[in-house]
N, C-alpha and C. Protein backbone atom coordinates (compact mmCIF):
# COMPACT_ATOMS: atom_id res chain seq x y z
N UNK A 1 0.29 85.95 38.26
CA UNK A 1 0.62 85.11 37.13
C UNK A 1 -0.57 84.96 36.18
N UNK A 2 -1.76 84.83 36.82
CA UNK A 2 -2.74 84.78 36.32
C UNK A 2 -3.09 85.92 35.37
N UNK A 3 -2.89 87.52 35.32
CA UNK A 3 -3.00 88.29 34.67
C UNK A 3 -2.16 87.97 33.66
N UNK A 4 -0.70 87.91 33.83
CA UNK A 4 0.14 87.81 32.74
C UNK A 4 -0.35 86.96 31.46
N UNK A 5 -0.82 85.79 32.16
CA UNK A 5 -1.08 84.45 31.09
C UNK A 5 -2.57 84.92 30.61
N UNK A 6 -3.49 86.05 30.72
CA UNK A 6 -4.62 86.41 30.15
C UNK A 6 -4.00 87.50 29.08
N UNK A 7 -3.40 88.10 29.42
CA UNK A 7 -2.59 89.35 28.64
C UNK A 7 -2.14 88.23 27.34
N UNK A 8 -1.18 87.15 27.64
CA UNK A 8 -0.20 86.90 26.44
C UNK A 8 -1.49 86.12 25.98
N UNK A 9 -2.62 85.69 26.09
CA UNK A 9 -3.54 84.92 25.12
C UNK A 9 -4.50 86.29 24.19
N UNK A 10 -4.59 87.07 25.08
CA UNK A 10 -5.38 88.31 24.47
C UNK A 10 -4.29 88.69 23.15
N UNK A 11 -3.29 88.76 23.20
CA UNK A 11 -2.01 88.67 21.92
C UNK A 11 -2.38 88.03 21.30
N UNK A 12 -2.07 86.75 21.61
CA UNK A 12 -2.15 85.49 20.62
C UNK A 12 -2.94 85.40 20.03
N UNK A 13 -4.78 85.85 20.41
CA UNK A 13 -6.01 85.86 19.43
C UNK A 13 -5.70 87.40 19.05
N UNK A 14 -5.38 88.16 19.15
CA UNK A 14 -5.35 89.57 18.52
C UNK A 14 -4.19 89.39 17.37
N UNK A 15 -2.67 88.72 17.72
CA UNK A 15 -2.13 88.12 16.20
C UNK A 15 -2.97 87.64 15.21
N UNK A 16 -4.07 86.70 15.00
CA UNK A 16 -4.28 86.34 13.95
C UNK A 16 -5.16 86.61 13.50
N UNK A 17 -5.78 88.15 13.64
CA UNK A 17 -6.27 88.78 12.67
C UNK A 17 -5.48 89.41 11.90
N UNK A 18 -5.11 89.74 10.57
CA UNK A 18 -3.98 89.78 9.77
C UNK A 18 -5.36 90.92 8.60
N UNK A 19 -3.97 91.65 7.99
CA UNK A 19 -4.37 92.31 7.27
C UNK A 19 -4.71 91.87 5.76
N UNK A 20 -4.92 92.75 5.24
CA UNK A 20 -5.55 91.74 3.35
C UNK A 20 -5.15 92.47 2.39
N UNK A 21 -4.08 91.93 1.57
CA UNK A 21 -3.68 93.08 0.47
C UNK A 21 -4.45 92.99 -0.36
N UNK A 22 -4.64 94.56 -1.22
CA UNK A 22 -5.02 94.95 -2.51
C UNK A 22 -4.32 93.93 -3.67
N UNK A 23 -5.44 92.97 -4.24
CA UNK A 23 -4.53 92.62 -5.77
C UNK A 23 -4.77 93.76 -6.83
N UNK A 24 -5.87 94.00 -6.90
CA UNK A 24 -6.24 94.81 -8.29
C UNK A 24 -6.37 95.95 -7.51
N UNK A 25 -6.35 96.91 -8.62
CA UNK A 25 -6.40 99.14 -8.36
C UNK A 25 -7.81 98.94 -8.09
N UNK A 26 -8.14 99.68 -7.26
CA UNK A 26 -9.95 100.26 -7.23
C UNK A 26 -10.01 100.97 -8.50
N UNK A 27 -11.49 101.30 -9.10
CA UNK A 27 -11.64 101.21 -10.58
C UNK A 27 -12.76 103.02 -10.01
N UNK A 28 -13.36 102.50 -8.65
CA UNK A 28 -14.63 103.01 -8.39
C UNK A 28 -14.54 103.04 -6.76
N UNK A 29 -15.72 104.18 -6.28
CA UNK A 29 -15.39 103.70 -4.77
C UNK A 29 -17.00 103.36 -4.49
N UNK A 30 -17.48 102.10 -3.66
CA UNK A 30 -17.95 102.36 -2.90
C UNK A 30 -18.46 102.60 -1.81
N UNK A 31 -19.31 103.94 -1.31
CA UNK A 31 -19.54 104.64 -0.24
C UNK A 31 -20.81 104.52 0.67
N UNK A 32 -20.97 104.60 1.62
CA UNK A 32 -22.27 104.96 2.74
C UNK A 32 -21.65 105.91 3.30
N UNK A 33 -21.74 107.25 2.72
CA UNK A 33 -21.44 108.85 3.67
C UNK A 33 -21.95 108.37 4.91
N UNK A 34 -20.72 108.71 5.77
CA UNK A 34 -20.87 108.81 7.14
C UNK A 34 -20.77 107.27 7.97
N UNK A 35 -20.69 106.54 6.97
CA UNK A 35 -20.32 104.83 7.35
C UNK A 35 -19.27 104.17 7.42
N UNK A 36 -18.47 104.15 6.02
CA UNK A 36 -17.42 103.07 5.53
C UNK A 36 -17.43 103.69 3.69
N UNK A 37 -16.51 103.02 3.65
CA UNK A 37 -16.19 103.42 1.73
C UNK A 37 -14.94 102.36 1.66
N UNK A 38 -14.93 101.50 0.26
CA UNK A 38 -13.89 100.85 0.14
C UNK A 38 -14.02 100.86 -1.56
N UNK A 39 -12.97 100.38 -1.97
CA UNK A 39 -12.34 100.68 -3.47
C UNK A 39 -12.83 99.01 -3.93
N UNK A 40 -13.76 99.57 -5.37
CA UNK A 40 -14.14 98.10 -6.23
C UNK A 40 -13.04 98.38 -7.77
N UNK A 41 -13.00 97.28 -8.16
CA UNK A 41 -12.22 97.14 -9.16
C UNK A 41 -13.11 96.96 -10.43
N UNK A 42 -12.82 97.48 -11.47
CA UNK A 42 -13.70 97.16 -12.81
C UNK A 42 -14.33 95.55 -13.04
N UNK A 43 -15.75 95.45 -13.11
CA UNK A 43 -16.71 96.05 -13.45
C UNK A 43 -17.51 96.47 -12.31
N UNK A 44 -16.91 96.78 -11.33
CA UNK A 44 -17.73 96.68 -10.10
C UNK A 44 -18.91 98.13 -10.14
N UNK A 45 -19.82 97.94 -9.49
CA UNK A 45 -20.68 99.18 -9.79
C UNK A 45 -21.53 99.16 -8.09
N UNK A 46 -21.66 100.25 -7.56
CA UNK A 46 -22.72 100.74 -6.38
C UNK A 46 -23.86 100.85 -6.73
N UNK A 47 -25.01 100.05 -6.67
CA UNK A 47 -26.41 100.58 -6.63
C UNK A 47 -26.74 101.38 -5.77
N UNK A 48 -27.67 102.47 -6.88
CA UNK A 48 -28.36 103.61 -6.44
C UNK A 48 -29.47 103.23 -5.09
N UNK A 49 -30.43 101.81 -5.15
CA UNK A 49 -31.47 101.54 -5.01
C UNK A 49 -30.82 99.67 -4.48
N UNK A 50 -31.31 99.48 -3.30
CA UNK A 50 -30.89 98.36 -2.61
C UNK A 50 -32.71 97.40 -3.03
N UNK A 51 -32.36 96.65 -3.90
CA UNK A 51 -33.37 95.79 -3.85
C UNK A 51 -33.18 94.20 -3.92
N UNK A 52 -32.42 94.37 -2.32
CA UNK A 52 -32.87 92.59 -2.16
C UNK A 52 -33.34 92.65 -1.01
N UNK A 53 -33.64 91.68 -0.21
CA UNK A 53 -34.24 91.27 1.04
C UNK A 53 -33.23 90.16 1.58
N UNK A 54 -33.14 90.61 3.09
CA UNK A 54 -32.49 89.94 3.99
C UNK A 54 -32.68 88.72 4.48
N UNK A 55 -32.87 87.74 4.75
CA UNK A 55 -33.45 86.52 5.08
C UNK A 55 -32.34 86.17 6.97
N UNK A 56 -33.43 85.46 7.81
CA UNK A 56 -32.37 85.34 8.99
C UNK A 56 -31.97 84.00 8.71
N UNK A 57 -31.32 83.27 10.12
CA UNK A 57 -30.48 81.75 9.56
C UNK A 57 -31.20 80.78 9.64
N UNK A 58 -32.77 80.99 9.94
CA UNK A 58 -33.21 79.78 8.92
C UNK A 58 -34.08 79.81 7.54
N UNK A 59 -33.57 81.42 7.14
CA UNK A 59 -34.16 81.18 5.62
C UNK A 59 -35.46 82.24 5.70
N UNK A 60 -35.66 82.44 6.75
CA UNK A 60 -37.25 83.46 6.79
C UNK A 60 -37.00 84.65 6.58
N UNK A 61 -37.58 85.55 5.64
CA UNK A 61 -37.47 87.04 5.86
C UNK A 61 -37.23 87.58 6.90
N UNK A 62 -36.23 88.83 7.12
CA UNK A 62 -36.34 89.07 8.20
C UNK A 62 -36.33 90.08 8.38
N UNK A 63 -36.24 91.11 9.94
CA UNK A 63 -36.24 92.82 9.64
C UNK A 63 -35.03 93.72 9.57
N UNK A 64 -33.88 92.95 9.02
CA UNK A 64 -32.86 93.80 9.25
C UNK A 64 -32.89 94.36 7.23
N UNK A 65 -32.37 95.39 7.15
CA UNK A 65 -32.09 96.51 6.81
C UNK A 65 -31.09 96.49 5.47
N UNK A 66 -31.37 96.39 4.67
CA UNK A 66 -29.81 96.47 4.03
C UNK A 66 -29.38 97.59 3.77
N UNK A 67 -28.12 98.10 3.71
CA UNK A 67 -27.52 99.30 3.87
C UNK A 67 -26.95 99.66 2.25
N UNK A 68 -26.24 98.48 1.34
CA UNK A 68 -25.97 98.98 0.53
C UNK A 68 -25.57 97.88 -0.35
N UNK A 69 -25.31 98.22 -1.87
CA UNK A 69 -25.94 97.16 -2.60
C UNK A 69 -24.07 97.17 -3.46
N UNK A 70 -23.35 96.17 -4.57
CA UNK A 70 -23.03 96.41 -5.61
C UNK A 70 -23.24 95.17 -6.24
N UNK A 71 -22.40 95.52 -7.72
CA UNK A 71 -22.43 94.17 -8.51
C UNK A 71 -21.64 94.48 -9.88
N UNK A 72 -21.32 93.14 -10.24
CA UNK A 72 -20.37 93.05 -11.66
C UNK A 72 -21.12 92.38 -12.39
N UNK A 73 -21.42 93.00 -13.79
CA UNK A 73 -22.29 91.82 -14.54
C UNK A 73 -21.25 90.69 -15.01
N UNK A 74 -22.12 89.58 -15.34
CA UNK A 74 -21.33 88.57 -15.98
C UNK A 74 -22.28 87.17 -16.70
N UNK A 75 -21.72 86.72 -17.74
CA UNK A 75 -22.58 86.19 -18.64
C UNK A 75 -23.78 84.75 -17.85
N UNK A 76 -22.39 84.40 -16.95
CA UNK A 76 -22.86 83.06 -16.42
C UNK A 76 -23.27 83.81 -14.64
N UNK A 77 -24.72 84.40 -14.49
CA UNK A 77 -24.53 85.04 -13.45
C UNK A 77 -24.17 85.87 -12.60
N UNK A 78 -25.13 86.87 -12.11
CA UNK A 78 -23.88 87.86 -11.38
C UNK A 78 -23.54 88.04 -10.54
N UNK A 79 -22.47 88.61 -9.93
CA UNK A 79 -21.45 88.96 -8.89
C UNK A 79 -21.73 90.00 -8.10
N UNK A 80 -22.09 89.86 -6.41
CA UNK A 80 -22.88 90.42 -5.90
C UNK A 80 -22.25 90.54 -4.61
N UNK A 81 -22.41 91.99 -3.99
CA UNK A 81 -22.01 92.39 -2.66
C UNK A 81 -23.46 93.00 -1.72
N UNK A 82 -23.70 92.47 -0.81
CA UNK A 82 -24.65 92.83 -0.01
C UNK A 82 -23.85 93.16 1.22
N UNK A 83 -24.61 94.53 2.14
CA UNK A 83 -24.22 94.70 3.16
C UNK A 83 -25.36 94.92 4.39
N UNK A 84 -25.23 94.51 5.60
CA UNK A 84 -26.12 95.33 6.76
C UNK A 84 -26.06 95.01 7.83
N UNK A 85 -26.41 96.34 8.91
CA UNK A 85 -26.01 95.58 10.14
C UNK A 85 -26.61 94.72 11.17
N UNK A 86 -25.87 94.32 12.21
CA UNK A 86 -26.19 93.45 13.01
C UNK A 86 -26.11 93.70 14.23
N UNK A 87 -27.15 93.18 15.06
CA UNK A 87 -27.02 93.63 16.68
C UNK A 87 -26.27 92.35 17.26
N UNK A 88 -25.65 93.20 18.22
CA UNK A 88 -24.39 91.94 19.33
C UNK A 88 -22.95 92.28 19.00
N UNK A 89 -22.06 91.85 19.78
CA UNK A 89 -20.79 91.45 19.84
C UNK A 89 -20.49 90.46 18.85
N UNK A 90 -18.75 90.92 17.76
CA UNK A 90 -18.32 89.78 17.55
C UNK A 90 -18.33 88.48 17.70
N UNK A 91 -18.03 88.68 19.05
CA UNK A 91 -17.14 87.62 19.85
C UNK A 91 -18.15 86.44 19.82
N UNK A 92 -19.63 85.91 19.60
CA UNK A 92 -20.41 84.99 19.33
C UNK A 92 -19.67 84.01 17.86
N UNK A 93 -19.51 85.05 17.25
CA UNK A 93 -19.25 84.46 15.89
C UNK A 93 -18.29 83.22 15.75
N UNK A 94 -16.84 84.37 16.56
CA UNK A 94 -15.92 83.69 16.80
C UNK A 94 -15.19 81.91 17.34
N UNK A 95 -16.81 81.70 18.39
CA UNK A 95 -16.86 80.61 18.62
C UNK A 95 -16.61 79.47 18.03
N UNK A 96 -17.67 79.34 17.34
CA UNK A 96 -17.86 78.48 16.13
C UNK A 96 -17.81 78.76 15.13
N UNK A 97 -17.21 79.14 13.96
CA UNK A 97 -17.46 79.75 12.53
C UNK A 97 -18.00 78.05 12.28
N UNK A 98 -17.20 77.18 11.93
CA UNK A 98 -17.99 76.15 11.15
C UNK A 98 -19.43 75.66 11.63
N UNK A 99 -20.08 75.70 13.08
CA UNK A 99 -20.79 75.23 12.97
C UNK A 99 -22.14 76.69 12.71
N UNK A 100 -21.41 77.92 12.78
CA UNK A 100 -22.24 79.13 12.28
C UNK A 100 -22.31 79.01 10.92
N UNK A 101 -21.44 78.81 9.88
CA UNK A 101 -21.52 78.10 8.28
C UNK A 101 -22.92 76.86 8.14
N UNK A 102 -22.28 75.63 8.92
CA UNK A 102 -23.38 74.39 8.65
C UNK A 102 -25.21 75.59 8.83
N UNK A 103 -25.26 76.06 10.25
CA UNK A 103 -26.58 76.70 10.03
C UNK A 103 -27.02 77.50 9.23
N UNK A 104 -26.44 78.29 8.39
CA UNK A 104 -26.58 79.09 7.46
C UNK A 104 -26.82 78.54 6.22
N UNK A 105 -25.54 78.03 6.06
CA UNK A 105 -24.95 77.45 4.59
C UNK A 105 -25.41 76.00 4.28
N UNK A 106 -25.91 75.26 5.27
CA UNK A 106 -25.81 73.90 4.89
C UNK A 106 -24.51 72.96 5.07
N UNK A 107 -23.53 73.59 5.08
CA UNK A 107 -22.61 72.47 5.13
C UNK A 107 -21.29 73.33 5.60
N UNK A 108 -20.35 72.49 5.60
CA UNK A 108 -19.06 73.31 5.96
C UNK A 108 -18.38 74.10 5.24
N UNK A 109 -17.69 74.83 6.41
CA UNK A 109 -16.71 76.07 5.78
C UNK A 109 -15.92 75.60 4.16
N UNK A 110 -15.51 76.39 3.34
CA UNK A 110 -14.62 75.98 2.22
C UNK A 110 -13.03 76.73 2.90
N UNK A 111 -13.28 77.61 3.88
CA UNK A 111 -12.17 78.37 4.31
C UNK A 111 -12.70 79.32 5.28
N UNK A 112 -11.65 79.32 6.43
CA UNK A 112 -11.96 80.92 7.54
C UNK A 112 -11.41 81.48 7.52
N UNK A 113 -11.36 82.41 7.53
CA UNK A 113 -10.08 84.06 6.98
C UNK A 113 -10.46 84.85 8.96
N UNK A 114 -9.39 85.10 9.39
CA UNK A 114 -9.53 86.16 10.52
C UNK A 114 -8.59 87.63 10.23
N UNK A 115 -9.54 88.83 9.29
CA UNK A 115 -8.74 89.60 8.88
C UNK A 115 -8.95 91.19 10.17
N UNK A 116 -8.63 91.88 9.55
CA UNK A 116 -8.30 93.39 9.86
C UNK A 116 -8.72 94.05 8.61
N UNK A 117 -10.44 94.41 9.38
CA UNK A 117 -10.97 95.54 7.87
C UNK A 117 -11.10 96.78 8.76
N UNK A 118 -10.34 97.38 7.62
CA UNK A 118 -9.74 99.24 7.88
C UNK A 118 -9.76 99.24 9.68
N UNK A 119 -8.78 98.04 10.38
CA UNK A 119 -7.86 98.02 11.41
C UNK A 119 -9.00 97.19 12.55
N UNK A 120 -10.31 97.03 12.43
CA UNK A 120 -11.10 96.11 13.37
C UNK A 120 -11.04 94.62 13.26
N UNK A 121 -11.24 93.94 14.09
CA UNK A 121 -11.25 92.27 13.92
C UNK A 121 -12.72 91.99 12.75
N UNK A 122 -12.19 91.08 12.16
CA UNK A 122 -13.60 90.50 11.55
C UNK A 122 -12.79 89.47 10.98
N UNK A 123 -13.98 88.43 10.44
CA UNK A 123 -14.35 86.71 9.90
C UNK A 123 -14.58 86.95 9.33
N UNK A 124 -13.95 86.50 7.68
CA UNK A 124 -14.51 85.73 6.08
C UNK A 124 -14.83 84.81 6.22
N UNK A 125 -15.89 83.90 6.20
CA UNK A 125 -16.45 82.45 6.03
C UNK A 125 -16.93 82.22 4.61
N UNK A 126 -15.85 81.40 3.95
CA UNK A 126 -16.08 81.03 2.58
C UNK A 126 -16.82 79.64 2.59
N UNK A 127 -18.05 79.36 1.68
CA UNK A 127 -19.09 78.92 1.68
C UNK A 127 -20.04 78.37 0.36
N UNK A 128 -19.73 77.04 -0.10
CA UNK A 128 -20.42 76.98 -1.44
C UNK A 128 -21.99 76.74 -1.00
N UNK A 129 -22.80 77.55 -1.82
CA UNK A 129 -24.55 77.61 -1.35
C UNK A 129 -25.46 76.73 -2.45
N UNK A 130 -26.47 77.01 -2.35
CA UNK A 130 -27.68 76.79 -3.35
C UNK A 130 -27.27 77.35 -4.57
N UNK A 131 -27.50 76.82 -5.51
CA UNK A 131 -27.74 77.49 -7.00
C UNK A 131 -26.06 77.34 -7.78
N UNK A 132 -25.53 76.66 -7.11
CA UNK A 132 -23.83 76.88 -7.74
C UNK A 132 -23.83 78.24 -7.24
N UNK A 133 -23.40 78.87 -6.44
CA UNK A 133 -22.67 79.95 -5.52
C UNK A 133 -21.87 79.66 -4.87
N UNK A 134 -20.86 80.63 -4.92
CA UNK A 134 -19.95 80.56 -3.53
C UNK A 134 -20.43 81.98 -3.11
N UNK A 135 -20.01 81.63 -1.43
CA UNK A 135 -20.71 83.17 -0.84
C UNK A 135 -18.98 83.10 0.42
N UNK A 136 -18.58 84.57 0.87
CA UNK A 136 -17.71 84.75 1.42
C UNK A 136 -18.44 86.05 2.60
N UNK A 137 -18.96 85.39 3.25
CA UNK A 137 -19.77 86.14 4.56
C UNK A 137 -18.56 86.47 5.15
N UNK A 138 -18.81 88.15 5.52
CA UNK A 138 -17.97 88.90 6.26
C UNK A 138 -18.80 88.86 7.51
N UNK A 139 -17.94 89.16 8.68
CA UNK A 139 -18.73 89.78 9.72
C UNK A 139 -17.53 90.48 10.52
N UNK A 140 -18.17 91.62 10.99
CA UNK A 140 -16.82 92.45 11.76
C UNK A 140 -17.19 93.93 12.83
N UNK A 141 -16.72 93.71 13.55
CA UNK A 141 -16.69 94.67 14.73
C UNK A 141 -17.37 95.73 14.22
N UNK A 142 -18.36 96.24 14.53
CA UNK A 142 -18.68 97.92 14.44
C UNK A 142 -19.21 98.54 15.62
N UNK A 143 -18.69 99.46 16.17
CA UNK A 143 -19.02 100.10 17.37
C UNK A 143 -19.17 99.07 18.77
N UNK A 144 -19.37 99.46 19.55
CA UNK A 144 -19.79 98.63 20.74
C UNK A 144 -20.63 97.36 20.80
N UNK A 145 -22.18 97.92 20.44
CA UNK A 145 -22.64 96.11 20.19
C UNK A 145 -23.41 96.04 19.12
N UNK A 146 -22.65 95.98 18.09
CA UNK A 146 -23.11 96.10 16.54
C UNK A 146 -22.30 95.53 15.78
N UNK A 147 -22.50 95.02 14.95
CA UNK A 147 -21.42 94.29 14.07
C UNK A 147 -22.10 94.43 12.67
N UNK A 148 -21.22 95.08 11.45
CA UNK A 148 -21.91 94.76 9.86
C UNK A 148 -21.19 93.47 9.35
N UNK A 149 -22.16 92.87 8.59
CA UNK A 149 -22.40 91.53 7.33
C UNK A 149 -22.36 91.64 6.41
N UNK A 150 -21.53 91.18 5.67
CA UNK A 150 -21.86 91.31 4.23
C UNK A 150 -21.69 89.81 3.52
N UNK A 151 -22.11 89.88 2.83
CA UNK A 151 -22.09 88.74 1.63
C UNK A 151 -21.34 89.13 -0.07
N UNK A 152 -20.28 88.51 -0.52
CA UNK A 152 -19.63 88.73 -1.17
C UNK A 152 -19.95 87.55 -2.20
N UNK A 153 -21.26 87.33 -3.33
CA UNK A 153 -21.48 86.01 -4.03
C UNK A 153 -20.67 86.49 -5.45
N UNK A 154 -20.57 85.06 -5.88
CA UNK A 154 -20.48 84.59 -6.95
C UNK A 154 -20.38 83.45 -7.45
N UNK A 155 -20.88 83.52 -8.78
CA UNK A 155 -21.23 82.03 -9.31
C UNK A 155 -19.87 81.29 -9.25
N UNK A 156 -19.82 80.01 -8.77
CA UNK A 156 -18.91 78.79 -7.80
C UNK A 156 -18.36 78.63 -9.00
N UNK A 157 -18.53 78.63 -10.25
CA UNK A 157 -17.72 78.40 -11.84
C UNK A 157 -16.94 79.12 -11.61
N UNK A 158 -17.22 80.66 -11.54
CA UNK A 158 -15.96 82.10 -11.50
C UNK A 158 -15.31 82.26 -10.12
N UNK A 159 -15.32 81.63 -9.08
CA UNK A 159 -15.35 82.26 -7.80
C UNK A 159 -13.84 82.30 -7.86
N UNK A 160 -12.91 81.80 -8.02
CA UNK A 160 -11.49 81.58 -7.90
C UNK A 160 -10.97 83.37 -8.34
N UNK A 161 -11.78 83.36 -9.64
CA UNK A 161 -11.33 84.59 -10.88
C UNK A 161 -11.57 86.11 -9.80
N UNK A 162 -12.54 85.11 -9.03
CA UNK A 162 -13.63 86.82 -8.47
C UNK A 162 -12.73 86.86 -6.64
N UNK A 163 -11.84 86.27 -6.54
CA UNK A 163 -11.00 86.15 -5.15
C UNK A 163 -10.73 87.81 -4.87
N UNK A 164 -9.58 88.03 -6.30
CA UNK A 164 -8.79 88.89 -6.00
C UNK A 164 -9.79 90.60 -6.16
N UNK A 165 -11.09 90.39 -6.35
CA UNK A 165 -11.70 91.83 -6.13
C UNK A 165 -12.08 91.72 -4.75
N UNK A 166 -12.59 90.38 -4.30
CA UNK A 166 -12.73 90.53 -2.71
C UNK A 166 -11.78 91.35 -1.79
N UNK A 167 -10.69 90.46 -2.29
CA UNK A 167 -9.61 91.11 -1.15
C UNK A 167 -9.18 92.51 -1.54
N UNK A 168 -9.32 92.94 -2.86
CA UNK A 168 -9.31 94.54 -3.20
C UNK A 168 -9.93 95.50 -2.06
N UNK A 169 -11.26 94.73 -2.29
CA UNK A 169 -12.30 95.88 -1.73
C UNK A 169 -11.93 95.32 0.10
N UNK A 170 -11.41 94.21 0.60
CA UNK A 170 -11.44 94.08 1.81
C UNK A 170 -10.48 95.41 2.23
N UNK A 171 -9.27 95.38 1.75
CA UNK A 171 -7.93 95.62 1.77
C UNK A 171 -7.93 97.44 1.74
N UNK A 172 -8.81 98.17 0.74
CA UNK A 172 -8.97 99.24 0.76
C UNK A 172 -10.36 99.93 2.30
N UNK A 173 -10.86 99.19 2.37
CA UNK A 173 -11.55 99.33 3.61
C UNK A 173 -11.43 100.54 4.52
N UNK A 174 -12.41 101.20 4.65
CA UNK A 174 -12.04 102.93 5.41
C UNK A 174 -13.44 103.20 5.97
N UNK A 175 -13.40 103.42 7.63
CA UNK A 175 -14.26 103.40 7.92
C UNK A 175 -14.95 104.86 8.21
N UNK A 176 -16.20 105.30 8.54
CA UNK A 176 -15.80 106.70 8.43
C UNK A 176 -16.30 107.42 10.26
């Protein structure tokens, strides 16, 4: 009995990761040959040249890596996708998202999303930050004990407007 009732809960958390439709057409793709590639919508653009720096969760520089950069200009601030990976299992995350938000973010979740990017489990943690930002931290399964991050900002004025490229680029998602 005991197997059965582990089986139907392993369902029940595997139901509510849910998939993410495309609102807008991809305009552009972007790629890491040999990684992942997902579809941005106009004005979205791939940097050639990754120049930000990673910080860990309490704010200190740290040594992870960033893998790949984009962005949309815009008058009041711009609109920014960071990506890179992470060592460990999901399944930490999963625990707590809000109190993984408060350490990060300062304060609580604005929303938790449990989606299916290009068919793996992963967490959206939507998040208003420093500076008038909203930030929509991805985190999601990659390989065995690795997981990629990304950060999806934009200025907390536009963030509503800037939803439906998120879920574009979630939704087109292809891993390689």
């Amino acid at each position: 009995m005991g197997v059965l009732i582990d089986a139907v809960m392993s369902m029940a958390r595997a139901a509510r990761f849910r998939s993410v439709r495309a609102v807008l057409p991809p305009d552009t793709w972007f790629e890491l040959p040999g990684r992942l590639r997902f579809g941005m919508p106009w004005p979205w653009q791939q940097h050639t040249e990754v120049d930000a720096e990673i910080v860990d969760d309490t704010g200190q520089a740290g040594a992870r890596v960033p893998l790949g950069q984009a962005s949309a200009p815009r008058t009041s601030g711009e609109a920014g996708v960071l990506l890179w990976r992470g060592d460990g299992s999901l399944e930490p995350y999963l625990t707590d998202l809000a109190g993984y938000c408060r350490q990060v973010y300062g304060g609580p979740p604005r929303s938790l999303r449990w989606i299916r990017l290009g068919g793996v489990r992963a967490v959206v943690i939507e998040a208003d930050t420093a500076n008038a930002q909203r930030t929509h931290r991805l985190v999601a399964e990659w390989g065995l004990n690795h997981t990629l991050h990304g950060e999806f900002r934009t200025p907390a004025d536009a963030a509503d407007g800037y939803r439906p490229h998120l879920d574009t680029m979630l939704a087109t998602w292809q891993w390689a």
